[in-house]
N, C-alpha and C. Protein backbone atom coordinates (compact mmCIF):
# COMPACT_ATOMS: atom_id res chain seq x y z
N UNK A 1 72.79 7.94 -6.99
CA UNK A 1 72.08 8.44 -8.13
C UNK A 1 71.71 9.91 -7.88
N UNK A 2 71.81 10.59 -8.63
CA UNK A 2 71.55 11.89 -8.82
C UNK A 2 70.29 12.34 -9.39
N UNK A 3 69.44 13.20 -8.73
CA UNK A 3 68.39 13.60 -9.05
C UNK A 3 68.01 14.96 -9.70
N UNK A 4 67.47 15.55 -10.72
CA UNK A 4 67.70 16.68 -11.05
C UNK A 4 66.72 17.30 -11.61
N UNK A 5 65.50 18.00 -11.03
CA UNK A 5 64.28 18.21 -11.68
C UNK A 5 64.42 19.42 -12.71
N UNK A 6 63.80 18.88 -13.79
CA UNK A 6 63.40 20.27 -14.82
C UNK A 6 62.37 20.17 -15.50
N UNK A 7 61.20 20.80 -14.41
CA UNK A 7 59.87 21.33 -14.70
C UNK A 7 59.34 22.21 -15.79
N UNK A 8 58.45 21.50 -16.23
CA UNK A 8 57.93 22.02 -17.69
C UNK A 8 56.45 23.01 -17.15
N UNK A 9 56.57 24.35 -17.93
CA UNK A 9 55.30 24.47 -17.58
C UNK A 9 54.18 24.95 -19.07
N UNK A 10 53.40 24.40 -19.96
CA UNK A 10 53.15 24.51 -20.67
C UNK A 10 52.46 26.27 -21.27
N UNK A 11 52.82 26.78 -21.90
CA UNK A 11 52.07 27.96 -22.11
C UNK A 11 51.67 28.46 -23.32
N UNK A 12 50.53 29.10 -23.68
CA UNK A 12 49.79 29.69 -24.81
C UNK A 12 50.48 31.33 -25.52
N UNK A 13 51.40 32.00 -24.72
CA UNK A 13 51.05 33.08 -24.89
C UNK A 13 53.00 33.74 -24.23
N UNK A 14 53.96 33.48 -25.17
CA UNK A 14 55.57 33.59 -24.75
C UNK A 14 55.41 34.59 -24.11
N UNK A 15 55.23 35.87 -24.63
CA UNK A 15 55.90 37.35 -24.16
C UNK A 15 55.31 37.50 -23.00
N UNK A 16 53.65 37.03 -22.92
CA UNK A 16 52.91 37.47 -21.53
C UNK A 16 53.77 36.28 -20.35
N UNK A 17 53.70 34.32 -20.59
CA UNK A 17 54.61 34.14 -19.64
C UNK A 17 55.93 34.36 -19.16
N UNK A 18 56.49 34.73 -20.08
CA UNK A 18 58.15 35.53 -19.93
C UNK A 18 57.91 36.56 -18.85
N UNK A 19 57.29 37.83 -19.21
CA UNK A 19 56.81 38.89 -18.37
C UNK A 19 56.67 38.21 -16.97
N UNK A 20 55.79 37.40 -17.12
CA UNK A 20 54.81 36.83 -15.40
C UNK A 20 56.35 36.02 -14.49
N UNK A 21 56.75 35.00 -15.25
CA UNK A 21 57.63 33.88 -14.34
C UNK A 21 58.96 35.13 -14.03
N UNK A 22 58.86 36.30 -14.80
CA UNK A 22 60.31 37.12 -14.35
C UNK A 22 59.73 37.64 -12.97
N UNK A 23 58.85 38.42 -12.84
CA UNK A 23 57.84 38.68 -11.91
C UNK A 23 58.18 37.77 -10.71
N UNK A 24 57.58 36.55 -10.79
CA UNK A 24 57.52 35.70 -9.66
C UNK A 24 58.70 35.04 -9.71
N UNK A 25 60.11 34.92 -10.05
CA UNK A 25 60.87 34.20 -9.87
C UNK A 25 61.99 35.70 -9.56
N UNK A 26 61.76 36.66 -9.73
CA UNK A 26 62.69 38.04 -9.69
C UNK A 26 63.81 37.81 -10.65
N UNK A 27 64.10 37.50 -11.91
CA UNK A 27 65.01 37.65 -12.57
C UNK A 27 64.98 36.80 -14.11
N UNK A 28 65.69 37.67 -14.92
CA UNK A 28 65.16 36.78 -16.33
C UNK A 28 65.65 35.77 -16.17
N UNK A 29 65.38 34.83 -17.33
CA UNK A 29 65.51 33.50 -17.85
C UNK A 29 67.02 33.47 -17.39
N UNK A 30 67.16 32.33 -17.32
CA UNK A 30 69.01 31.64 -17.17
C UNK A 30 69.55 31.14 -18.25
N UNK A 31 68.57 31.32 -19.47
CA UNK A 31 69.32 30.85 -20.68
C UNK A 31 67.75 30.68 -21.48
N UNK A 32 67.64 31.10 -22.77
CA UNK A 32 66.47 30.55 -23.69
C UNK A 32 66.82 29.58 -24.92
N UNK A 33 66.85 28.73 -24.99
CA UNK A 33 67.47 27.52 -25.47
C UNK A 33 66.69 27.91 -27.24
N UNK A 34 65.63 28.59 -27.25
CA UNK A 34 64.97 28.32 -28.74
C UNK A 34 63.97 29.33 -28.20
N UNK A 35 62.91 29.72 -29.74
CA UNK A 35 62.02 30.93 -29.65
C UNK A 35 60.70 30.79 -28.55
N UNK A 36 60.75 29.62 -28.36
CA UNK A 36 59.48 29.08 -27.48
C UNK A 36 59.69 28.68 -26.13
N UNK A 37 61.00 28.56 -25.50
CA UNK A 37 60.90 28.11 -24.23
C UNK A 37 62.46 29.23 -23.58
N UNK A 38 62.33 29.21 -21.90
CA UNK A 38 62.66 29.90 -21.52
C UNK A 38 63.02 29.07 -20.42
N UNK A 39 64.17 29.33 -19.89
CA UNK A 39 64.52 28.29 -18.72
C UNK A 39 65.07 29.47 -17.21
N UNK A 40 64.71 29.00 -16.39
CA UNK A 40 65.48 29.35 -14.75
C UNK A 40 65.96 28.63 -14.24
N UNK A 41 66.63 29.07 -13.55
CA UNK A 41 67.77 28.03 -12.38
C UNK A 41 66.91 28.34 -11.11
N UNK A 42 66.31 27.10 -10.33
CA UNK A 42 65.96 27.51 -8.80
C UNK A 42 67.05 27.36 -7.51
N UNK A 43 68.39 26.65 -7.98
CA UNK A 43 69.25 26.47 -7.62
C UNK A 43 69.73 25.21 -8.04
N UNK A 44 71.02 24.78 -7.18
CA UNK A 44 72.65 23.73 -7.73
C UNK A 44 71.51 22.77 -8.92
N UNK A 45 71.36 22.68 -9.78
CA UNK A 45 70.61 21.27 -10.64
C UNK A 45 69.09 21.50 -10.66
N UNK A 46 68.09 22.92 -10.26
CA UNK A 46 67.11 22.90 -10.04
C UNK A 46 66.80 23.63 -10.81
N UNK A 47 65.64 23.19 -12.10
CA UNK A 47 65.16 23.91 -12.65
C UNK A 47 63.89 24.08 -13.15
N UNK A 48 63.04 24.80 -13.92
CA UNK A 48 61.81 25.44 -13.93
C UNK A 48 61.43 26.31 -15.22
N UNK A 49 60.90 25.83 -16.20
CA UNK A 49 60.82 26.35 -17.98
C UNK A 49 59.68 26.25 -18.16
N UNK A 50 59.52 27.55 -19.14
CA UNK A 50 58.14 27.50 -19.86
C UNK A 50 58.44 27.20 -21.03
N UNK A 51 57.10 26.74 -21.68
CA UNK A 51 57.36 26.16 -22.96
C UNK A 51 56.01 26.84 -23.77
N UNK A 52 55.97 27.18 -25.07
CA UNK A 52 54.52 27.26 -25.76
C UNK A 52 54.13 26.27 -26.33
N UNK A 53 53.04 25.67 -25.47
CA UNK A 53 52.66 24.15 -26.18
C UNK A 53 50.71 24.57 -25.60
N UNK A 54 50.16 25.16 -26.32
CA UNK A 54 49.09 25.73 -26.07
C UNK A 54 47.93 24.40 -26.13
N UNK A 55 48.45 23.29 -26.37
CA UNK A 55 47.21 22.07 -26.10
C UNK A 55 47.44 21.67 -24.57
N UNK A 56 48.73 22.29 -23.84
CA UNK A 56 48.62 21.50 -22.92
C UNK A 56 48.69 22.52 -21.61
N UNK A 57 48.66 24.32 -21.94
CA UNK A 57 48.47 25.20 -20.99
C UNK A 57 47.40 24.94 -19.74
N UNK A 58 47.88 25.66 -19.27
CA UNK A 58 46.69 25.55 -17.79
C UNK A 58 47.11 24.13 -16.71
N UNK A 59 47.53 23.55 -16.87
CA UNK A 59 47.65 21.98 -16.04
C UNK A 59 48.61 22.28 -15.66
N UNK A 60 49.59 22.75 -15.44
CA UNK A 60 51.03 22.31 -14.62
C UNK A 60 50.29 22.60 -13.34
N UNK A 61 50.99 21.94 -12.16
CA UNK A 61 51.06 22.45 -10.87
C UNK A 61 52.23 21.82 -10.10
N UNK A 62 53.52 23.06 -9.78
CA UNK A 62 54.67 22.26 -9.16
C UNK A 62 54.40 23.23 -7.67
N UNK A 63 54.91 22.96 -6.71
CA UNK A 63 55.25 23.72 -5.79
C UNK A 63 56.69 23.55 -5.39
N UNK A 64 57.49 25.08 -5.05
CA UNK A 64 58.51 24.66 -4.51
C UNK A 64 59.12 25.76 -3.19
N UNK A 65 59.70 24.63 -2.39
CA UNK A 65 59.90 24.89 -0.70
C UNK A 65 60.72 25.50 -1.19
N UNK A 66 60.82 26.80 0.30
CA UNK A 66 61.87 28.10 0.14
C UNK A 66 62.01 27.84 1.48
N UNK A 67 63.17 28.01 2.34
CA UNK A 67 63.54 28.39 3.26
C UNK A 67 63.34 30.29 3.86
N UNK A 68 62.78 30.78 3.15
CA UNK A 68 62.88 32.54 3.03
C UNK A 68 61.23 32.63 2.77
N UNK A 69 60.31 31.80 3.38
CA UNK A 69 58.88 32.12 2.94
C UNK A 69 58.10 33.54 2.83
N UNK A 70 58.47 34.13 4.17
CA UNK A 70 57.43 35.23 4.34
C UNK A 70 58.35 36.22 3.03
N UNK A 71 59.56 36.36 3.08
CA UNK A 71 60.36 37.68 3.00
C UNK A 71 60.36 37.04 1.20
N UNK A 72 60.41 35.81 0.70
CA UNK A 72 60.20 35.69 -0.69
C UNK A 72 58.85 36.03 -0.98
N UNK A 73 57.75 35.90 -0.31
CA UNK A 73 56.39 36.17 -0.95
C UNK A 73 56.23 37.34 -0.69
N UNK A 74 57.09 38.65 0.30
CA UNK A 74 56.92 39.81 0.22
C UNK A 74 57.50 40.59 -0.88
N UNK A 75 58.63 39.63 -1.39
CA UNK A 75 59.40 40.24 -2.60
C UNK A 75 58.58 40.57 -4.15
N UNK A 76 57.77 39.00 -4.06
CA UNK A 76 56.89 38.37 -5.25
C UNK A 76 55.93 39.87 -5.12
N UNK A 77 55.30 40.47 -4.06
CA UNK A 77 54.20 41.46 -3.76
C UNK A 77 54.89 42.38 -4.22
N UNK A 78 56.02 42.75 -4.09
CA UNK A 78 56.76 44.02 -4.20
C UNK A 78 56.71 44.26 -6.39
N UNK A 79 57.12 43.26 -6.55
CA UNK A 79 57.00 42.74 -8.38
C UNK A 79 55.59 42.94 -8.88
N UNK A 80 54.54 42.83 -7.56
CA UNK A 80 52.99 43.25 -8.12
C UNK A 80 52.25 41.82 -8.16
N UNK A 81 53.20 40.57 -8.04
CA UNK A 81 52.26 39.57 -7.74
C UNK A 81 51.29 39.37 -6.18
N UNK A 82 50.56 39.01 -6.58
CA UNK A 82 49.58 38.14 -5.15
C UNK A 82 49.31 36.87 -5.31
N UNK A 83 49.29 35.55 -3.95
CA UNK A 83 48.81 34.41 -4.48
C UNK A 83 47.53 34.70 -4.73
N UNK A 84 47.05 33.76 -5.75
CA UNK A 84 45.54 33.56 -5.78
C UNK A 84 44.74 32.68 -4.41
N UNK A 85 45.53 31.97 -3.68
CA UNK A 85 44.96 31.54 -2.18
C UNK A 85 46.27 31.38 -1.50
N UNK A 86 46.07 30.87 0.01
CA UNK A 86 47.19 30.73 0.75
C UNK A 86 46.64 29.66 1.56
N UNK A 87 47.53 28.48 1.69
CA UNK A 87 46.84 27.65 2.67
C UNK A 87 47.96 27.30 3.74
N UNK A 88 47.31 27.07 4.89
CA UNK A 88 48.14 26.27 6.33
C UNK A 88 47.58 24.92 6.36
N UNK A 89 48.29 24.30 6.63
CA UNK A 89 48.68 22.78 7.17
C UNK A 89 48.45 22.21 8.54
N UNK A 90 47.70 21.33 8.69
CA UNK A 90 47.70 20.95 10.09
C UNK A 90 49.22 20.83 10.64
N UNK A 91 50.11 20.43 9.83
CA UNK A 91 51.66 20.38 10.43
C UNK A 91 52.16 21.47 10.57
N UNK A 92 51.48 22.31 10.18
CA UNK A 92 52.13 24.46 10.28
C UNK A 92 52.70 24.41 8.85
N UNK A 93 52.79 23.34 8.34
CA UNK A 93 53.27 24.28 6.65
C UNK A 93 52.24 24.93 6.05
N UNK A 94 53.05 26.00 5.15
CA UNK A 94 52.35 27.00 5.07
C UNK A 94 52.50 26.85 3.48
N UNK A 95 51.58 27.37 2.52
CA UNK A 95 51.60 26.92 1.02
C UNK A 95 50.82 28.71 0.57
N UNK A 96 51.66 29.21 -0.19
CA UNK A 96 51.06 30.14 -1.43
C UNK A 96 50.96 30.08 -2.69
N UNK A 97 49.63 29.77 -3.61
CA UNK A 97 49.53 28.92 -4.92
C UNK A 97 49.36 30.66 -5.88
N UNK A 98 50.74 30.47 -6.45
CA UNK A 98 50.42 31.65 -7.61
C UNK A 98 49.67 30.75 -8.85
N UNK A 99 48.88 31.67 -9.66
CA UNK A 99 48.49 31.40 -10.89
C UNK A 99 49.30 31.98 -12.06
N UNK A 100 49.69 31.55 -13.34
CA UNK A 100 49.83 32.30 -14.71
C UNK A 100 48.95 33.03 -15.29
N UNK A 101 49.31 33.61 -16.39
CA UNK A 101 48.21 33.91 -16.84
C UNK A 101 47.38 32.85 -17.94
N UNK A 102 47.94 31.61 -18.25
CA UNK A 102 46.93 29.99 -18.71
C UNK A 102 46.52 29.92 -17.08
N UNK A 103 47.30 29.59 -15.85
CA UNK A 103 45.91 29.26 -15.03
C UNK A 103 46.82 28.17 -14.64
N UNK A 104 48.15 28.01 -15.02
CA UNK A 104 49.28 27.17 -14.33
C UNK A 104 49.34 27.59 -12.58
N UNK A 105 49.58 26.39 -11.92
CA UNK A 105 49.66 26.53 -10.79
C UNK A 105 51.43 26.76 -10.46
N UNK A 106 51.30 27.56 -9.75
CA UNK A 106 53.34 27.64 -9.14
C UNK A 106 53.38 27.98 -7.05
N UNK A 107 53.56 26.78 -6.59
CA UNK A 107 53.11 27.23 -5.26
C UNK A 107 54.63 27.15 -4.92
N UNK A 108 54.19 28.17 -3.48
CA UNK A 108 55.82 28.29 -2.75
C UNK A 108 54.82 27.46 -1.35
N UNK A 109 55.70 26.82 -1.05
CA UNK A 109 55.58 25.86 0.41
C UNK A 109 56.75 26.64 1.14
N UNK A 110 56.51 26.89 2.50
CA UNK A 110 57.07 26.96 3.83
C UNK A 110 57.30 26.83 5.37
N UNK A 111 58.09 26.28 5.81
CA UNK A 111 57.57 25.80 7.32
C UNK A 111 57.22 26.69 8.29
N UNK A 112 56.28 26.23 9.22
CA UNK A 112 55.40 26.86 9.83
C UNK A 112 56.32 28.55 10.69
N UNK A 113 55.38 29.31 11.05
CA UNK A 113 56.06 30.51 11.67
C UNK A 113 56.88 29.96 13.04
């Protein structure tokens, strides 16, 4: 069986999350299917869309593992983002939780230094 995530992230406000997820993902949309949602590829079957559904902004929270931790969250800095916290793991994983501008959570997880 084949597994194939495509994460919704609800939003109030298109042009400002368009702007932000290009920011933190480094590159536009991979396709905008309709006036309200916007899709990325995180890789082979992996994907990650905003949607304007303003009853249900603010609640998402996905995180997703990068093999490239430090040198992707230096890239995200370089675009002008910062996480809003950073946490370590008793196992050494390492977690950076970006915010949207609703207040959506988008964390990058990475294994320890």
């Amino acid at each position: 069986m084949t597994v194939e995530p495509f994460a919704g992230v609800p939003v109030t406000d298109y042009d400002a999350a368009l702007a932000w997820y290009e920011k933190l993902l480094g590159a536009p949309p991979a396709f905008l299917p309709n006036g309200t949602e916007a899709v990325w590829g995180l890789g082979e079957g992996r994907w990650i869309y905003i949607e304007v559904r303003p009853g249900h902004a603010g609640h998402a929270m996905h995180t997703l593992f990068a093999d490239d931790f430090d040198a992707r969250l230096a890239r995200i800095a370089e675009r002008g983002l910062e996480p809003a916290r950073r946490e370590a793991y008793e196992n050494g994983v390492r977690k950076a939780v970006f915010r949207d501008p609703d207040g959506n959570e988008i964390g990058f997880g990475g294994d320890p230094l």
